[in-house]
Protein backbone atom coordinates (compact mmCIF):
# COMPACT_ATOMS: atom_id res chain seq x y z
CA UNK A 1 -25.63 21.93 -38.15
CA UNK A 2 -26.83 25.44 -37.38
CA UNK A 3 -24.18 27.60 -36.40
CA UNK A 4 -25.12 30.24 -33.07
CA UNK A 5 -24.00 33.80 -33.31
CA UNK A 6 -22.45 35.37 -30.57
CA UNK A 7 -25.37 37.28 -29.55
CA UNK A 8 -27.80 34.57 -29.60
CA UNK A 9 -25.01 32.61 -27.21
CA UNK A 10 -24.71 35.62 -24.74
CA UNK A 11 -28.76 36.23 -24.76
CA UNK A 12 -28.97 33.06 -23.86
CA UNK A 13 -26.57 32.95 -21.22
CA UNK A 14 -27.96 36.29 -19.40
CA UNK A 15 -31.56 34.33 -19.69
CA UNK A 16 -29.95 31.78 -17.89
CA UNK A 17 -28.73 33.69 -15.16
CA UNK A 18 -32.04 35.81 -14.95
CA UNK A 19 -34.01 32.30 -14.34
CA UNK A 20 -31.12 31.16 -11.86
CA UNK A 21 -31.51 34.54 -9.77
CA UNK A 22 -35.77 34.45 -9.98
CA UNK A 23 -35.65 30.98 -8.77
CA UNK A 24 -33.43 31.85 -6.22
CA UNK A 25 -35.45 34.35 -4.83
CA UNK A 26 -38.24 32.58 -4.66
CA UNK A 27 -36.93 29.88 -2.76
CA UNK A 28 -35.64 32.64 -0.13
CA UNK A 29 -40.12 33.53 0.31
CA UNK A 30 -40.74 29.94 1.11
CA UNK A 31 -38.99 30.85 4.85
CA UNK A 32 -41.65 30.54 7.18
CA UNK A 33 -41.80 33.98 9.10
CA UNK A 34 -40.72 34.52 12.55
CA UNK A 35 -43.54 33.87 14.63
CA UNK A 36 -45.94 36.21 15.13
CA UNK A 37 -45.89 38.41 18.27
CA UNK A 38 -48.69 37.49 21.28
CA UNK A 39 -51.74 39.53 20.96
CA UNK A 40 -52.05 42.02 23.46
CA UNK A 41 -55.20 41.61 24.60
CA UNK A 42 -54.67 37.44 25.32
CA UNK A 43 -51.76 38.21 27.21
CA UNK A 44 -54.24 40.77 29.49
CA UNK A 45 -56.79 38.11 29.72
CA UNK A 46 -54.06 35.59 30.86
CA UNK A 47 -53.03 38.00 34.00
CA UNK A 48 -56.33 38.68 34.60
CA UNK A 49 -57.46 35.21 34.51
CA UNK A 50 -54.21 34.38 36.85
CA UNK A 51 -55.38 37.36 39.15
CA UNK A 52 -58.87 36.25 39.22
CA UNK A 53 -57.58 32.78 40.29
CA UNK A 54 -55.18 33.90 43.43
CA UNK A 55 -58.90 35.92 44.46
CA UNK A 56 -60.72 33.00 44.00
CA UNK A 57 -58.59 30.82 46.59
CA UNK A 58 -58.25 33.75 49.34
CA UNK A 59 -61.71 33.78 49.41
CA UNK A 60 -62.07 30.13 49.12
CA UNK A 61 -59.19 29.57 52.13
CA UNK A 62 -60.98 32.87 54.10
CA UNK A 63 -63.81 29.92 54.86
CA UNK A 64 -66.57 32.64 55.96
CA UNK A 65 -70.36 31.76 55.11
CA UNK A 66 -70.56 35.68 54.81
CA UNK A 67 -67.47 35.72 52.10
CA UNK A 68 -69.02 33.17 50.12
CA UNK A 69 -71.12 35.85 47.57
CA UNK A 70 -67.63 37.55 47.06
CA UNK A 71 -66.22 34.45 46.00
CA UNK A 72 -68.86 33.34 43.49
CA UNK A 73 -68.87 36.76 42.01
CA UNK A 74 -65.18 36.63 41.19
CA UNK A 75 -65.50 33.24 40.29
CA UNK A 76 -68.42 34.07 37.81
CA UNK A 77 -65.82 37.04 36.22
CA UNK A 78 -63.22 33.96 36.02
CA UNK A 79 -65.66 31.97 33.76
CA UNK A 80 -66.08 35.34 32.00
CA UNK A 81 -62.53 36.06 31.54
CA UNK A 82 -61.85 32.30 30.31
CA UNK A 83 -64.31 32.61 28.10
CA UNK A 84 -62.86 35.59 25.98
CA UNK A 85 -59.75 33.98 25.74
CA UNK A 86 -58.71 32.64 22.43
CA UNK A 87 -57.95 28.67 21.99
CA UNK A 88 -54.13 28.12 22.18
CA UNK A 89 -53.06 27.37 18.81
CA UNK A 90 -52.61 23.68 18.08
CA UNK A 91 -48.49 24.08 17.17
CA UNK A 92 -47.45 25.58 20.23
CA UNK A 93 -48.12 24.33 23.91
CA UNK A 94 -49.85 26.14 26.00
CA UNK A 95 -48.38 27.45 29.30
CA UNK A 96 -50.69 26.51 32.14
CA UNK A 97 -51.81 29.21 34.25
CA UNK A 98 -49.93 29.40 37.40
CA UNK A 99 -51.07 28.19 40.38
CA UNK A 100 -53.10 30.28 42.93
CA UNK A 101 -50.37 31.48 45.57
CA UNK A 102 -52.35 32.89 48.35
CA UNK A 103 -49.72 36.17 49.81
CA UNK A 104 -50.12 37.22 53.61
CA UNK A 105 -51.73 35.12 56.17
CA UNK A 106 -53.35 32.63 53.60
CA UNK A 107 -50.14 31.39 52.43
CA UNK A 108 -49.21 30.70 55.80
CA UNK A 109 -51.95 28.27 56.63
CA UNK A 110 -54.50 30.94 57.96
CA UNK A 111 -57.15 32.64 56.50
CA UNK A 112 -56.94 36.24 55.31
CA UNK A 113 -58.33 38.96 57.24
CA UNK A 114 -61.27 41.15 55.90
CA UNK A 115 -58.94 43.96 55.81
CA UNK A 116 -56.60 42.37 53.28
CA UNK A 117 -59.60 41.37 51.22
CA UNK A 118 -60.53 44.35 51.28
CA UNK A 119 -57.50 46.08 50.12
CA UNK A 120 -57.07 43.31 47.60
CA UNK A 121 -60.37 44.40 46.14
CA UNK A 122 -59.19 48.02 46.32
CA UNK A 123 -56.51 47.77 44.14
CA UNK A 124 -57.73 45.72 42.07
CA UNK A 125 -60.62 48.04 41.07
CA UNK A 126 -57.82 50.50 40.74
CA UNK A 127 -56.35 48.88 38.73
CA UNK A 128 -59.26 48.21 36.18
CA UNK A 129 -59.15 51.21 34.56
CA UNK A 130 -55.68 51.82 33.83
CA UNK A 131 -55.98 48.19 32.00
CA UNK A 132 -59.37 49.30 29.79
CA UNK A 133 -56.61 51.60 28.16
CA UNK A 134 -56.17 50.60 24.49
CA UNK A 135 -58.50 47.07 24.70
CA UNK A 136 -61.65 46.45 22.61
CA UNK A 137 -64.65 47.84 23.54
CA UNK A 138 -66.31 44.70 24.11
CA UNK A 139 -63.20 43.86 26.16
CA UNK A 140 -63.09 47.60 28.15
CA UNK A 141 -67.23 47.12 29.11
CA UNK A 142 -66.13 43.53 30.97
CA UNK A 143 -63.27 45.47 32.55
CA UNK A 144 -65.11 48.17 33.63
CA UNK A 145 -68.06 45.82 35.18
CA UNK A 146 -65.65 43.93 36.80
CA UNK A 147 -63.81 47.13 38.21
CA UNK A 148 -67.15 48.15 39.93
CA UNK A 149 -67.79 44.89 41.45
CA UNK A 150 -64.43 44.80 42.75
CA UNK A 151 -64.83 48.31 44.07
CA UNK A 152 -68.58 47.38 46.06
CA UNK A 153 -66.71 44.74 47.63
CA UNK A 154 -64.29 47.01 48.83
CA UNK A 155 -67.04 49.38 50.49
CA UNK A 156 -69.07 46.02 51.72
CA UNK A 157 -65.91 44.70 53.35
CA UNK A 158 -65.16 48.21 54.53
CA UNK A 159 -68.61 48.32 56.29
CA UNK A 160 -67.94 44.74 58.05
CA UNK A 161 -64.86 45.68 59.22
């Protein structure tokens, strides 16, 4: 039998302990990481899109022949909007958008006024370019274009008023 010294017993030991501590460590990186945070830009298009959908069904509920080329333009920057916005990941549910809530008049059970339109479209258009702050380019053009719709319909329902 082959007798160990007392060195070769102690290297061995601290090799030991070196191999315990790697392994532990490397068990500690298999943690999945926190999840990461929304993008910014998806949760824009989200509140646009939900926007986009409460104008949609004023105009819709407003029930004017004449209002009917405002509505299809903000429903044609709805199919824009949806369009940008990234699939939900398959893990995670998606929220479904809330539901149109008509405010004033419309939620009532009448049909909004051409003055609220009107201001609707105003801020809105305001609006636009405090939210092209910061996006992608790509992202800040379809902002802007919608802004200046938004803003012509203000000055057409303006005129009709």
């Amino acid at each position: 039998m082959r007798s160990v010294s007392r060195r070769a017993l102690l290297r061995g030991g601290a090799l030991g302990v070196a191999a315990v501590t790697v392994t532990g460590c490397a068990a500690e990186e298999r943690v999945p990481p926190a999840a990461a945070p929304p993008d910014p830009e998806t949760l824009l298009l989200r509140e646009l899109i939900a926007g986009k959908e409460r104008t949609v069904a004023l105009y819709a509920s407003a029930a004017s022949a004449r209002l009917e080329p405002f509505r299809q333009r903000h429903e044609a920057h709805l199919a824009e909007l949806r369009r940008r916005l990234p699939p939900a990941p398959a893990a995670t549910s998606a929220t479904p958008a809330p539901t149109p809530s008509p405010s004033g008049s419309a939620a009532q059970g009448g049909s909004p006024s051409v003055r609220t339109l009107r201001d609707l479209e105003r801020r809105a258009a305001a609006l636009r370019t405090r939210q092209i702050e910061g996006v992608s380019p790509p992202l800040a053009q379809l902002l802007a274009s919608i802004g200046a719709c938004e803003a012509a319909h203000a000055v057409a329902l303006s005129r009709s008023l």
